[in-house]
PDB file of N, CA and C in Angstrom:
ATOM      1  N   UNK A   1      26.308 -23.442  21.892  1.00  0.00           N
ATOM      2  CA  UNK A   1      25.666 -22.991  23.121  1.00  0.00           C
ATOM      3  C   UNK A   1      26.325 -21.693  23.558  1.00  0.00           C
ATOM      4  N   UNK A   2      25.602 -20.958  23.923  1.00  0.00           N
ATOM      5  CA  UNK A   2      25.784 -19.332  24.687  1.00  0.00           C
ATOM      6  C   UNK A   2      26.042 -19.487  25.772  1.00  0.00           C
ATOM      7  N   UNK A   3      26.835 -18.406  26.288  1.00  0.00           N
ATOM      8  CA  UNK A   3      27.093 -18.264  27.974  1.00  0.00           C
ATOM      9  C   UNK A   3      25.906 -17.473  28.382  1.00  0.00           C
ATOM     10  N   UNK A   4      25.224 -17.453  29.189  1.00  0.00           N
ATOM     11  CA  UNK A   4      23.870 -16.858  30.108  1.00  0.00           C
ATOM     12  C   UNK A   4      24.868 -15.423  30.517  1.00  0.00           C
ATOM     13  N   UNK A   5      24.529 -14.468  30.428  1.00  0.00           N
ATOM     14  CA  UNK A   5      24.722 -12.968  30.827  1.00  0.00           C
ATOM     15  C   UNK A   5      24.186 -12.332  31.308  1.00  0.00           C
ATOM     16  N   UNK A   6      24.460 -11.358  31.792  1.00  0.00           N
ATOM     17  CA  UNK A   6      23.651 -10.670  33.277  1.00  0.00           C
ATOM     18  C   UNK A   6      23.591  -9.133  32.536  1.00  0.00           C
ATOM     19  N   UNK A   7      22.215  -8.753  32.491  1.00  0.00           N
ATOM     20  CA  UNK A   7      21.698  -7.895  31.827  1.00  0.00           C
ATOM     21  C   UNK A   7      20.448  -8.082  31.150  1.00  0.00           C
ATOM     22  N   UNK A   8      20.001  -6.900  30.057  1.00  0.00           N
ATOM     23  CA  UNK A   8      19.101  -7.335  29.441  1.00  0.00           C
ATOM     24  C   UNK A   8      19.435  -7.417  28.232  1.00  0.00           C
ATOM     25  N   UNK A   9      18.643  -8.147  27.594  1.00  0.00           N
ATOM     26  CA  UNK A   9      19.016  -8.247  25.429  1.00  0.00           C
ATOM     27  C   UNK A   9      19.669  -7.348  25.298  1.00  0.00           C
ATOM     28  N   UNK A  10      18.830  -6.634  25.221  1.00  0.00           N
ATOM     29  CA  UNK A  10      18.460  -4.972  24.327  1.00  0.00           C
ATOM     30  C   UNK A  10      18.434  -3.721  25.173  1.00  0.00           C
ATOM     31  N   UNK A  11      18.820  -2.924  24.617  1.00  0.00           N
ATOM     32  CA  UNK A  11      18.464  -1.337  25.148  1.00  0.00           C
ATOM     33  C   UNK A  11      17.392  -0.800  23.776  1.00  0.00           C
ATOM     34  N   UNK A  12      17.102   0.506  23.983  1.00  0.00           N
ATOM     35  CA  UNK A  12      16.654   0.925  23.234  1.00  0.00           C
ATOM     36  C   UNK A  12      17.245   0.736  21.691  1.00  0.00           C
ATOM     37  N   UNK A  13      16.177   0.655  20.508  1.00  0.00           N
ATOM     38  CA  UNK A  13      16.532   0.778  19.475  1.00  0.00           C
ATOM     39  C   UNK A  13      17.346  -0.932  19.029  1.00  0.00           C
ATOM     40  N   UNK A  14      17.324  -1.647  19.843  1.00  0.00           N
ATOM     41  CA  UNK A  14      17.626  -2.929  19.424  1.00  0.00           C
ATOM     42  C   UNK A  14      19.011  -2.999  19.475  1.00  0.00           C
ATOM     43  N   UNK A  15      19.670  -2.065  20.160  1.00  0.00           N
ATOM     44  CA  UNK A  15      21.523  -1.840  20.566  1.00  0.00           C
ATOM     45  C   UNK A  15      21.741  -2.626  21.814  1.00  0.00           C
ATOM     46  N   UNK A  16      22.616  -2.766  22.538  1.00  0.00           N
ATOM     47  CA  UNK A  16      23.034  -3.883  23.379  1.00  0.00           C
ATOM     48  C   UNK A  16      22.652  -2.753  24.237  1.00  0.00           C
ATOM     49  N   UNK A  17      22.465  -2.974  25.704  1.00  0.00           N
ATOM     50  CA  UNK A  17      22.690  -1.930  26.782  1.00  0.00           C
ATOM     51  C   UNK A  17      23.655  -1.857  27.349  1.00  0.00           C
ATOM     52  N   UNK A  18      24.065  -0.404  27.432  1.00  0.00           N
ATOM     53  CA  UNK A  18      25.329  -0.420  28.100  1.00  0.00           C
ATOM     54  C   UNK A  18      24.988  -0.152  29.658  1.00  0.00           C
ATOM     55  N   UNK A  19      24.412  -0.131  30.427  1.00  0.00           N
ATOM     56  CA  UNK A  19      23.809  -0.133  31.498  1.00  0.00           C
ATOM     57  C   UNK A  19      23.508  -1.581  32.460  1.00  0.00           C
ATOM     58  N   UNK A  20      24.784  -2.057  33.103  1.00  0.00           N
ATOM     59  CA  UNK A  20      24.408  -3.433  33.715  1.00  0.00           C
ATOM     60  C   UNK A  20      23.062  -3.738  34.449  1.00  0.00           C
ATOM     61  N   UNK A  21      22.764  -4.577  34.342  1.00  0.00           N
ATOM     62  CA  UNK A  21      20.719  -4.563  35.447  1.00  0.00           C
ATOM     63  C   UNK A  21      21.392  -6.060  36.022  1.00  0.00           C
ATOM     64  N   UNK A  22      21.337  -5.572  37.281  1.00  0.00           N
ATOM     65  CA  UNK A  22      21.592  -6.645  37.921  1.00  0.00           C
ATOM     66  C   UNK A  22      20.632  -7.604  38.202  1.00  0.00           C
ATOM     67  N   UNK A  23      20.811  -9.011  38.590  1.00  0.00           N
ATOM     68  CA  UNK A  23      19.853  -9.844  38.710  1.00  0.00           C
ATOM     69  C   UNK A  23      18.820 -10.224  38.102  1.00  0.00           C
ATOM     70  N   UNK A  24      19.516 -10.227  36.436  1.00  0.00           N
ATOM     71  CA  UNK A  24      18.419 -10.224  35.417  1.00  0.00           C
ATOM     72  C   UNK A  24      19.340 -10.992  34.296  1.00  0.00           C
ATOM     73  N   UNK A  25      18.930 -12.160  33.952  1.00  0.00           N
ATOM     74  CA  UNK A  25      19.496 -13.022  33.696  1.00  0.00           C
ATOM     75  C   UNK A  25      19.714 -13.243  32.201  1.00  0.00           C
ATOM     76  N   UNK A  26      19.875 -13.496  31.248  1.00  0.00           N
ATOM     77  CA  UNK A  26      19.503 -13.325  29.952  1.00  0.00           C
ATOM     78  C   UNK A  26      20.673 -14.587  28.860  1.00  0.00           C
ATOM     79  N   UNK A  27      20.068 -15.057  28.164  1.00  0.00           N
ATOM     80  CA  UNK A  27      21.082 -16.123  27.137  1.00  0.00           C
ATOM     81  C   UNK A  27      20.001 -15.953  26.128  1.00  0.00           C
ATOM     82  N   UNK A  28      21.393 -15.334  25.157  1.00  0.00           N
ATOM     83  CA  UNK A  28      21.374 -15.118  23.911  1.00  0.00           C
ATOM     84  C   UNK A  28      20.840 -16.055  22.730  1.00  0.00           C
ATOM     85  N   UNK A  29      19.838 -15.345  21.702  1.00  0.00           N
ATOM     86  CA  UNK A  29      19.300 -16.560  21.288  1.00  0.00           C
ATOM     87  C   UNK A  29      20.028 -16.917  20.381  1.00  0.00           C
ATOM     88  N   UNK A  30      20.313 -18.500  20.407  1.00  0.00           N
ATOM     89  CA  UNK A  30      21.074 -19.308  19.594  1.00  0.00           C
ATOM     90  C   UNK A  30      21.439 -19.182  18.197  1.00  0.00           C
ATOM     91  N   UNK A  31      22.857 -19.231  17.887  1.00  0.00           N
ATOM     92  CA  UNK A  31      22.860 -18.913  16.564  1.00  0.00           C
ATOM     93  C   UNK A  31      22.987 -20.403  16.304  1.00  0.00           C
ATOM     94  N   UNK A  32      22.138 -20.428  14.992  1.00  0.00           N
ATOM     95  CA  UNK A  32      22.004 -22.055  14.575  1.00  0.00           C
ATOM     96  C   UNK A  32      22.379 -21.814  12.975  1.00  0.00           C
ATOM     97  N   UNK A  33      23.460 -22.636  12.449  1.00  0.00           N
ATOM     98  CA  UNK A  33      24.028 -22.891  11.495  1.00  0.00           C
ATOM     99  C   UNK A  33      23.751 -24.439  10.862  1.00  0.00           C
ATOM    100  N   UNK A  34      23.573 -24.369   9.375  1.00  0.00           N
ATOM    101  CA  UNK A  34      23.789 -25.362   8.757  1.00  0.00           C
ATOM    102  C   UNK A  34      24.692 -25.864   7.495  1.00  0.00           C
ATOM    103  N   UNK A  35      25.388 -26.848   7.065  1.00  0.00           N
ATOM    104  CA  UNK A  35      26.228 -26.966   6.173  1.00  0.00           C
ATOM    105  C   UNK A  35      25.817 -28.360   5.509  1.00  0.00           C
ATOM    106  N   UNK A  36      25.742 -27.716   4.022  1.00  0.00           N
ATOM    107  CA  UNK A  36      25.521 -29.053   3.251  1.00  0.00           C
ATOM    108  C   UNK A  36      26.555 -29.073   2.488  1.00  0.00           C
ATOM    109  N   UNK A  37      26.639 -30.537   1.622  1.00  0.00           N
ATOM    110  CA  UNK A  37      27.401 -30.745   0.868  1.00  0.00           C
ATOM    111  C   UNK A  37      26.597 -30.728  -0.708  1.00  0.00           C
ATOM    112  N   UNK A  38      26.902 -30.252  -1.666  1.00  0.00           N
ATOM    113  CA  UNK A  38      26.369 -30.832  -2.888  1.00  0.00           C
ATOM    114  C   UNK A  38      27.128 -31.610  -3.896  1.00  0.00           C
ATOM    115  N   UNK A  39      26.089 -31.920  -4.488  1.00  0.00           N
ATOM    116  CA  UNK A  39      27.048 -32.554  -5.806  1.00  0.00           C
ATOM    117  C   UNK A  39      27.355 -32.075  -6.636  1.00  0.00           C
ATOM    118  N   UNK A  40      27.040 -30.907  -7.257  1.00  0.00           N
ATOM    119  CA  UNK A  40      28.089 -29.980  -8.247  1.00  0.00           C
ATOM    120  C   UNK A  40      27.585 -28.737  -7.533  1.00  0.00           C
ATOM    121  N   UNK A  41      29.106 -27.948  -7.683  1.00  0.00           N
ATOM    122  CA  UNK A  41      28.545 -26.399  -6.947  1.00  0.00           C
ATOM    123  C   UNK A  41      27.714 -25.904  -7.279  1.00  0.00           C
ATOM    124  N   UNK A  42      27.071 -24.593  -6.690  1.00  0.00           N
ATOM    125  CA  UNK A  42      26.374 -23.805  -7.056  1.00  0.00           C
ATOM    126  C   UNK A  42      26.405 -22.850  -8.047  1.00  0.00           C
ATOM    127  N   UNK A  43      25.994 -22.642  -8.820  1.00  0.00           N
ATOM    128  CA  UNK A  43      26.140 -21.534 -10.054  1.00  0.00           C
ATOM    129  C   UNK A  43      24.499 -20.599  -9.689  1.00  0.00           C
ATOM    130  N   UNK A  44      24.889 -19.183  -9.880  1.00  0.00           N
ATOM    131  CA  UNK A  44      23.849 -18.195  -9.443  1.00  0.00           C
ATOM    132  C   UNK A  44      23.320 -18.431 -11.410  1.00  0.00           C
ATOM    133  N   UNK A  45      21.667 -18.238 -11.535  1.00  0.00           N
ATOM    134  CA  UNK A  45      20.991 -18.282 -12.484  1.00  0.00           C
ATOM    135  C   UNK A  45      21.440 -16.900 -13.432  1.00  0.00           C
ATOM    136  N   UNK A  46      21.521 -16.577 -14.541  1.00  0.00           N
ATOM    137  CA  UNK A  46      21.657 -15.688 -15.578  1.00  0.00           C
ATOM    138  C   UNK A  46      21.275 -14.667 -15.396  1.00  0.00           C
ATOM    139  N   UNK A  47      21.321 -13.128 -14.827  1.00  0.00           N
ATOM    140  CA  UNK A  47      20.533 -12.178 -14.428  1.00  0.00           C
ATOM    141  C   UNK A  47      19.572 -11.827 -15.837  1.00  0.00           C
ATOM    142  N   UNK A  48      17.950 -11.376 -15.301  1.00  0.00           N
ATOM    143  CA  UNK A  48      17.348 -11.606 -16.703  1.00  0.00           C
ATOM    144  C   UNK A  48      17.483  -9.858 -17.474  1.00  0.00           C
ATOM    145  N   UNK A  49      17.019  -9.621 -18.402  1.00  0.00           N
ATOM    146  CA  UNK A  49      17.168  -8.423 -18.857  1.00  0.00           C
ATOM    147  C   UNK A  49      15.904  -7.942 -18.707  1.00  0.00           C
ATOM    148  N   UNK A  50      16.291  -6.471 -19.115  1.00  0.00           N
ATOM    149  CA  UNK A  50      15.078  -5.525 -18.790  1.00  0.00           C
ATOM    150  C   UNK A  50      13.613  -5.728 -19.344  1.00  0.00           C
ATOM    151  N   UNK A  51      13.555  -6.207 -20.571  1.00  0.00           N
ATOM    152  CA  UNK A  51      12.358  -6.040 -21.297  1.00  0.00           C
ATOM    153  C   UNK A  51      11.576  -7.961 -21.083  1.00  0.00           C
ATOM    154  N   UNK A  52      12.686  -8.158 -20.534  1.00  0.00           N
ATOM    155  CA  UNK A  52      11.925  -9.934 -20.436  1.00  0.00           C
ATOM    156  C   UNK A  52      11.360  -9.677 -18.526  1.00  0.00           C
ATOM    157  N   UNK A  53      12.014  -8.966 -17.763  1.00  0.00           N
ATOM    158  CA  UNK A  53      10.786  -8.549 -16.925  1.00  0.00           C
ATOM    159  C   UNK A  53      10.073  -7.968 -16.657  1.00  0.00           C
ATOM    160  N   UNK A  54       9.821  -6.425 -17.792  1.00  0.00           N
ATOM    161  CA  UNK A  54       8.765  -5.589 -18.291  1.00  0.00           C
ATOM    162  C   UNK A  54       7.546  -6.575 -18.524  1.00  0.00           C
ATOM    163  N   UNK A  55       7.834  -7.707 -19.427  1.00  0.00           N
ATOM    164  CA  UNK A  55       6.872  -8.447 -19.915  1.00  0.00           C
ATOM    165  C   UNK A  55       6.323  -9.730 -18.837  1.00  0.00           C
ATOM    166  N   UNK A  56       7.693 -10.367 -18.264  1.00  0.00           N
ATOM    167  CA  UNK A  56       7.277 -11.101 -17.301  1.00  0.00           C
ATOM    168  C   UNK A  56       6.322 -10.778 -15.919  1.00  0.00           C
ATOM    169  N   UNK A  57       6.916  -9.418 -15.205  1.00  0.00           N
ATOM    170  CA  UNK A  57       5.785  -8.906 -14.458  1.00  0.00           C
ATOM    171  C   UNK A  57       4.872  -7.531 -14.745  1.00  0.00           C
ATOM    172  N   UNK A  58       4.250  -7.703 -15.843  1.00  0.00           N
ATOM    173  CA  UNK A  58       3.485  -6.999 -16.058  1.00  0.00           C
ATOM    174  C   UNK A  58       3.727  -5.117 -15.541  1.00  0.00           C
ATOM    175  N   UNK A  59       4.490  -4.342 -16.184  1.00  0.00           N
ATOM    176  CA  UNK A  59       4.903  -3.187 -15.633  1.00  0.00           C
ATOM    177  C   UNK A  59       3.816  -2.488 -15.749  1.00  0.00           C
ATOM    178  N   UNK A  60       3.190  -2.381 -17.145  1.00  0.00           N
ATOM    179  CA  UNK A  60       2.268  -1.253 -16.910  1.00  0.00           C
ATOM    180  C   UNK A  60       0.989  -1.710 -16.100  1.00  0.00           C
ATOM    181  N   UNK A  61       0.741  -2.620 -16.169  1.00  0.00           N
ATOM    182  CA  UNK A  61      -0.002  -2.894 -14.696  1.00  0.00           C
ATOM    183  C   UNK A  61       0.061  -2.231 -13.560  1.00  0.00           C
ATOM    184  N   UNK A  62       1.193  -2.854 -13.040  1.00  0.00           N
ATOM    185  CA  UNK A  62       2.083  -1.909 -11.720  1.00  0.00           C
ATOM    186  C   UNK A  62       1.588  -0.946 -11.332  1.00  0.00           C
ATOM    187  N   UNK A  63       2.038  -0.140 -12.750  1.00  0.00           N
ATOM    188  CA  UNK A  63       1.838   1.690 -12.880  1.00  0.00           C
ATOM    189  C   UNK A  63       0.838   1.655 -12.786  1.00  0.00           C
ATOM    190  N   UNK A  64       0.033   1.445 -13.851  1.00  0.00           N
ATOM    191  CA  UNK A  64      -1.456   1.831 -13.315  1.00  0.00           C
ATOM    192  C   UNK A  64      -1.685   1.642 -11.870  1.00  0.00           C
ATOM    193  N   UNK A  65      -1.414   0.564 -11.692  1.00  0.00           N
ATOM    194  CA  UNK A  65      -1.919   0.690  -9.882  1.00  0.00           C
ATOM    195  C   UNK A  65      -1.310   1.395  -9.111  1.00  0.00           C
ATOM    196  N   UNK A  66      -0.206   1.815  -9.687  1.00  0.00           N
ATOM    197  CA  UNK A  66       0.169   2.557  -8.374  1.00  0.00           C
ATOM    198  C   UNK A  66      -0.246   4.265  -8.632  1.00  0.00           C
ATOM    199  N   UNK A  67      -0.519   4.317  -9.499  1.00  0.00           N
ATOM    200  CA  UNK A  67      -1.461   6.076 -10.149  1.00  0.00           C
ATOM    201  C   UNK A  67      -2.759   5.885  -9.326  1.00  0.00           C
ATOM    202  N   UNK A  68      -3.501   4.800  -9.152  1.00  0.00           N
ATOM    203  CA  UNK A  68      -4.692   4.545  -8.621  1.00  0.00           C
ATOM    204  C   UNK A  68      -4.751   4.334  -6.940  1.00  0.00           C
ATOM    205  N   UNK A  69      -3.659   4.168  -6.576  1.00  0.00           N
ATOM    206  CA  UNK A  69      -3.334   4.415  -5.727  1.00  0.00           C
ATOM    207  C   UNK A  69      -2.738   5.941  -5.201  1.00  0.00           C
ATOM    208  N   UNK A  70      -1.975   6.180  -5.538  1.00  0.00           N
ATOM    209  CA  UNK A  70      -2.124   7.662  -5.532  1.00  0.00           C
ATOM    210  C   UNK A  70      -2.814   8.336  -5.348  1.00  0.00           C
ATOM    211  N   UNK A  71      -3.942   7.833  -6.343  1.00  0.00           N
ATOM    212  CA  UNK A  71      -5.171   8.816  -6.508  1.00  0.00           C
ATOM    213  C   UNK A  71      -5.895   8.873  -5.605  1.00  0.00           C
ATOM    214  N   UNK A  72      -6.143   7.747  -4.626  1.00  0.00           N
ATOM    215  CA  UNK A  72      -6.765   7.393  -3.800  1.00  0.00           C
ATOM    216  C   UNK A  72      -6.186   7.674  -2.527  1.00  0.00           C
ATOM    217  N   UNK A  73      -4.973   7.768  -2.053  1.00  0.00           N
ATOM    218  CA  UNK A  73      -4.647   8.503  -0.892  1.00  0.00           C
ATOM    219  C   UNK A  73      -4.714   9.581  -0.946  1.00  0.00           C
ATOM    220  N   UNK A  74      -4.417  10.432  -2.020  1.00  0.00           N
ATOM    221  CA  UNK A  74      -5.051  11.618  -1.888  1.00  0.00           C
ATOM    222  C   UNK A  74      -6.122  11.961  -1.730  1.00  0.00           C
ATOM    223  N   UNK A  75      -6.882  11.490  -2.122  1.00  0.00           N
ATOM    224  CA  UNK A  75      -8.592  11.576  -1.740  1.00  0.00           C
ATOM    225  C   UNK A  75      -8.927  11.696  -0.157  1.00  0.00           C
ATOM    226  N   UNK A  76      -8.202  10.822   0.425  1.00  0.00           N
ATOM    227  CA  UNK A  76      -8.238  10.276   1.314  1.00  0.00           C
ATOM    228  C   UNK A  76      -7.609  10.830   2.695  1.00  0.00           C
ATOM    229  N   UNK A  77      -6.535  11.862   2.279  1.00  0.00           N
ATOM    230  CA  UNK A  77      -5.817  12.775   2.660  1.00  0.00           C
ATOM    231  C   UNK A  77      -6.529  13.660   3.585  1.00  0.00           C
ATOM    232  N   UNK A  78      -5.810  14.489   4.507  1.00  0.00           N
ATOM    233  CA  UNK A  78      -6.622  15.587   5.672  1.00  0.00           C
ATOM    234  C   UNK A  78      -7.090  16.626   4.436  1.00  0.00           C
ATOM    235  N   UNK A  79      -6.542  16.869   3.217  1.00  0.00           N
ATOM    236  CA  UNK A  79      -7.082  17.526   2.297  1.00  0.00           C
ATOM    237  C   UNK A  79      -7.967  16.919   1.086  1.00  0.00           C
ATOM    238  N   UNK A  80      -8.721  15.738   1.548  1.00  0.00           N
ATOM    239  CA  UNK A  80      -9.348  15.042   0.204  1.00  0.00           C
ATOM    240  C   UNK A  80     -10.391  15.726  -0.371  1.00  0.00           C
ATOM    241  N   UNK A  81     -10.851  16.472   0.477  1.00  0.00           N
ATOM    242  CA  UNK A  81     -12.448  16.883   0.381  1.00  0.00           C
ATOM    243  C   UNK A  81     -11.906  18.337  -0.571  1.00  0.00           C
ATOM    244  N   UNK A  82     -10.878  18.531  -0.793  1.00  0.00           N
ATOM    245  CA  UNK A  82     -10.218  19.574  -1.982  1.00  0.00           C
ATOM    246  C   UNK A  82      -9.954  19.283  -3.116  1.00  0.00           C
ATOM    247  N   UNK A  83      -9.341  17.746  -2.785  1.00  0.00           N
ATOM    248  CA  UNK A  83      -9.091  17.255  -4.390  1.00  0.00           C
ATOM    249  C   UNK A  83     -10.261  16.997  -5.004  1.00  0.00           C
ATOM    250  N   UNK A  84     -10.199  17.446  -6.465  1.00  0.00           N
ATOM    251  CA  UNK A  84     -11.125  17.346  -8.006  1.00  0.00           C
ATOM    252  C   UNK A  84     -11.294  16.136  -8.539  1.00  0.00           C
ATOM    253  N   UNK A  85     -12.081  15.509  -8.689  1.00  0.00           N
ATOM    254  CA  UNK A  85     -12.086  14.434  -9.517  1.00  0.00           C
ATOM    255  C   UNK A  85     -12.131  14.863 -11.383  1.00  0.00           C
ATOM    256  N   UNK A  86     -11.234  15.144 -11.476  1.00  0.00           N
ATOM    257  CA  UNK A  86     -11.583  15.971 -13.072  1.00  0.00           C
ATOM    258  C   UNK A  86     -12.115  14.722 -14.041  1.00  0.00           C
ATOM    259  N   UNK A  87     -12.536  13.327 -14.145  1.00  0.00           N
ATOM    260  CA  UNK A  87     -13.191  12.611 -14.898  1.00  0.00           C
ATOM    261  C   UNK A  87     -15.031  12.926 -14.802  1.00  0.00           C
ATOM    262  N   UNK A  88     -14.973  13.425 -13.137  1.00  0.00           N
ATOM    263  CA  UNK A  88     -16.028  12.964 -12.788  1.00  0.00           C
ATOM    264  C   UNK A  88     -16.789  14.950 -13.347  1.00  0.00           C
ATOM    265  N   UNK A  89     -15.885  15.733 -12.983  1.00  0.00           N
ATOM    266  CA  UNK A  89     -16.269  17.394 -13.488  1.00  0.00           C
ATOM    267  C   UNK A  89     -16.172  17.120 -14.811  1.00  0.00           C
ATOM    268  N   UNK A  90     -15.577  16.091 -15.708  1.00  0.00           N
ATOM    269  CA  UNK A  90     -15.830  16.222 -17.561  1.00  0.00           C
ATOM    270  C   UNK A  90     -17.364  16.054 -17.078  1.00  0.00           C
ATOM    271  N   UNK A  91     -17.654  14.959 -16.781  1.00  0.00           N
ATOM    272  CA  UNK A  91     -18.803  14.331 -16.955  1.00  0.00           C
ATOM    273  C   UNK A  91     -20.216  15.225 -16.711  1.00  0.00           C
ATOM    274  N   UNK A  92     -19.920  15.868 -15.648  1.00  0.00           N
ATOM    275  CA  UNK A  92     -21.075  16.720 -14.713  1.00  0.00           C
ATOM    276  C   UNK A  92     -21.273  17.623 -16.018  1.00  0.00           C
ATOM    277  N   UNK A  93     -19.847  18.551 -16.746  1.00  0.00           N
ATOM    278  CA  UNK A  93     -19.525  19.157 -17.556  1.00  0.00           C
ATOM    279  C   UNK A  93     -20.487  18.964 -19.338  1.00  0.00           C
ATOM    280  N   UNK A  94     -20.348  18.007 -19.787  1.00  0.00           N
ATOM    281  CA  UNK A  94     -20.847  17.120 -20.751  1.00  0.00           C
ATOM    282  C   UNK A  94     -22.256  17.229 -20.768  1.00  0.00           C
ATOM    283  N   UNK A  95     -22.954  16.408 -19.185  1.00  0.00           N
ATOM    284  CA  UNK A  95     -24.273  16.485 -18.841  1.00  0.00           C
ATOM    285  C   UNK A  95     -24.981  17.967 -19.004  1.00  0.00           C
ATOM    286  N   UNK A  96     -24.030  18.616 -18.032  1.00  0.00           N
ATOM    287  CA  UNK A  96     -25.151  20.203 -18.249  1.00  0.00           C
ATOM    288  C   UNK A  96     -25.347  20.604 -19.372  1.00  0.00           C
ATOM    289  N   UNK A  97     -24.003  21.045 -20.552  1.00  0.00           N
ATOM    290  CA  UNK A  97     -24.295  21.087 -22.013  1.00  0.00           C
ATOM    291  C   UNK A  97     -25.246  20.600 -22.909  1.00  0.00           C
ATOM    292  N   UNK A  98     -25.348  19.217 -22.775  1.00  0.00           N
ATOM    293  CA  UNK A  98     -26.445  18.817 -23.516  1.00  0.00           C
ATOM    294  C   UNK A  98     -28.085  19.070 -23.059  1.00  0.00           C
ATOM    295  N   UNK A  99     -27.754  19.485 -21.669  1.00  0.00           N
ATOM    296  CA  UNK A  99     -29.854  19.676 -20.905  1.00  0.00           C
ATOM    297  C   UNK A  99     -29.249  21.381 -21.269  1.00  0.00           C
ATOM    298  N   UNK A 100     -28.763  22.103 -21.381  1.00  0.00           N
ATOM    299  CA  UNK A 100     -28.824  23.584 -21.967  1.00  0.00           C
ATOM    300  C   UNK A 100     -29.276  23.303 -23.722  1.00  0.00           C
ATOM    301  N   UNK A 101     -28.725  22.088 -24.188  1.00  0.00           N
ATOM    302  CA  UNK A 101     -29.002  22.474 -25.747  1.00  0.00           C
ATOM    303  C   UNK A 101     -30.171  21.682 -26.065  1.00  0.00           C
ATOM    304  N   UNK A 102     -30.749  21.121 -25.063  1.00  0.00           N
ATOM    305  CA  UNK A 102     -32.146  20.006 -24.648  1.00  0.00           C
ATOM    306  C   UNK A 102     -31.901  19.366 -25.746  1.00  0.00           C
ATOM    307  N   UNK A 103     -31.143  18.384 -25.737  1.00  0.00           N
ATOM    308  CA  UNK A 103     -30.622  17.397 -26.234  1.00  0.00           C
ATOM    309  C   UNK A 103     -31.243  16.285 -25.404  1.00  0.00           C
ATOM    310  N   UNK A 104     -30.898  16.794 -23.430  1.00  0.00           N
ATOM    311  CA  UNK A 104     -31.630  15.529 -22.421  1.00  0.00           C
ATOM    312  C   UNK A 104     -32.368  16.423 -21.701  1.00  0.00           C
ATOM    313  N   UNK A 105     -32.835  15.596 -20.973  1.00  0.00           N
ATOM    314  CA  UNK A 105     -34.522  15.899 -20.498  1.00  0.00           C
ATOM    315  C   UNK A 105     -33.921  15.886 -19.248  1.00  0.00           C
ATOM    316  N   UNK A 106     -34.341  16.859 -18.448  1.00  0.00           N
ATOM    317  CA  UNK A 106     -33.771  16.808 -16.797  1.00  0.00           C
ATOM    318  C   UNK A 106     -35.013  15.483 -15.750  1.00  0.00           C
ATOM    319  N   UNK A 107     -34.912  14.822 -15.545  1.00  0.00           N
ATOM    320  CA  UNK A 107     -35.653  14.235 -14.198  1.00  0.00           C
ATOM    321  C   UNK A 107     -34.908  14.219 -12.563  1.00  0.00           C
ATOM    322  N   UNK A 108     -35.975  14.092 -11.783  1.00  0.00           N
ATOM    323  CA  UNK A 108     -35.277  14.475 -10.979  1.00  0.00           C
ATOM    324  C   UNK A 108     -34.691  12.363 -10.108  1.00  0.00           C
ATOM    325  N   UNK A 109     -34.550  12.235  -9.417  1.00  0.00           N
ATOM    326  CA  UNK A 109     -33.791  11.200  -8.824  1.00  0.00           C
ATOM    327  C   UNK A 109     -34.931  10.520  -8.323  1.00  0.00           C
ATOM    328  N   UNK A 110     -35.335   9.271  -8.645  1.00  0.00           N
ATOM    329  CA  UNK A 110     -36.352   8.565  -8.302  1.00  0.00           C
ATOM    330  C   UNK A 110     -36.262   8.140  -6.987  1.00  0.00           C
ATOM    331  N   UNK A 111     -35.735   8.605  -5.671  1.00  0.00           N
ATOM    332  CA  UNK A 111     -35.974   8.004  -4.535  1.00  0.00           C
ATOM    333  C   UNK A 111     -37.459   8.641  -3.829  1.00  0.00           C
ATOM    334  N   UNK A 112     -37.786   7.439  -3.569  1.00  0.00           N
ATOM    335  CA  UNK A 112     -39.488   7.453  -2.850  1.00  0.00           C
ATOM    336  C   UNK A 112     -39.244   8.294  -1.239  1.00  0.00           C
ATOM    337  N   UNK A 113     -37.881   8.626  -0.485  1.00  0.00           N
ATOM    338  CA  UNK A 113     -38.007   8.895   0.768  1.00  0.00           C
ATOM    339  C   UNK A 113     -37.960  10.393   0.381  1.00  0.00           C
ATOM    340  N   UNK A 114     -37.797  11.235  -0.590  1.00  0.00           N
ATOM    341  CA  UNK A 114     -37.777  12.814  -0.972  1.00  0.00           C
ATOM    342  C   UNK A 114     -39.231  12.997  -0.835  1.00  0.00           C
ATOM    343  N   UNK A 115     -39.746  11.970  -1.570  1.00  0.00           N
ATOM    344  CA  UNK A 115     -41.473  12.301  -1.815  1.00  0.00           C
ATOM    345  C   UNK A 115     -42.138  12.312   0.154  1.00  0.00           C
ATOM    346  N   UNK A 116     -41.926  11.428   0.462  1.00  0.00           N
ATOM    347  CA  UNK A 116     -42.284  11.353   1.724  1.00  0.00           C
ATOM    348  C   UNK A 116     -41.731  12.663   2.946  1.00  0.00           C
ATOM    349  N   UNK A 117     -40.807  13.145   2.950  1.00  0.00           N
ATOM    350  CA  UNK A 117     -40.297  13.641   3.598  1.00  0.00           C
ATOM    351  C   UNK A 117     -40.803  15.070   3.150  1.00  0.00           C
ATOM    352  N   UNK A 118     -41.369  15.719   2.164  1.00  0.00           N
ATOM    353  CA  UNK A 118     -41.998  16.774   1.694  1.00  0.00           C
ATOM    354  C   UNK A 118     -43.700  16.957   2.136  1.00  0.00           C
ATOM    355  N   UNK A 119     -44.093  15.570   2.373  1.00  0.00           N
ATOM    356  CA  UNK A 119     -44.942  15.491   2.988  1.00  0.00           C
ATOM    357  C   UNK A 119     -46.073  14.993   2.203  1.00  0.00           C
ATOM    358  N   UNK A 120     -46.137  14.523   0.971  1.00  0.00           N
ATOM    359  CA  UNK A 120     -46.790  14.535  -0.176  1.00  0.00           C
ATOM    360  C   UNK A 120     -47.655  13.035   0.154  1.00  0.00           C
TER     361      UNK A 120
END
């Protein structure tokens, strides 16, 4: 059990206050302890090695996610609308080449509200 103290918890930043406040009552929250007994001591487990938790938690996983993540706050960023998607410019890239060597046939985007809105 705590003695009740006159003040508050805390000051700023979670530090004691050094500033008495009178008429403000305060008991400390309880430190609560426990003690067991066992039947054979404790021994800490074998620390594991590097490549048995490469494999155990999946590292390149990880990585990948965290590149994809990356990728994605940047996007996302006060500057996203700058960043390149360079998979998505191969692609655009690829497409135009082949309708220049008419390899593909250009159509235009089948939505019915273009047609309407032209007045047709």
């Amino acid at each position: 059990l705590q003695r009740l103290t006159q003040g508050s918890p805390t000051g700023l930043n979670g530090e004691s206050n050094p500033r008495p406040q009178y008429k403000r009552w305060h008991r400390p929250r309880s430190l609560k302890r426990m003690t067991v007994e066992l039947e054979s001591p404790f021994v800490w487990p074998e620390e594991l090695g590097r490549e048995v938790l490469d494999e155990k938690f999946d590292k390149g996983q990880m990585e990948r996610a965290e590149r994809g993540q990356e990728e994605m706050q940047r996007g996302m960023g006060s500057d996203g609308d700058t960043v390149v998607d360079e998979t998505r410019r191969r692609r655009m890239r690829e497409q135009a080449k082949e309708l220049l060597e008419g390899r593909a046939k250009w159509k235009p985007v089948g939505n019915p509200a273009f047609g309407r809105m032209s007045g047709r």
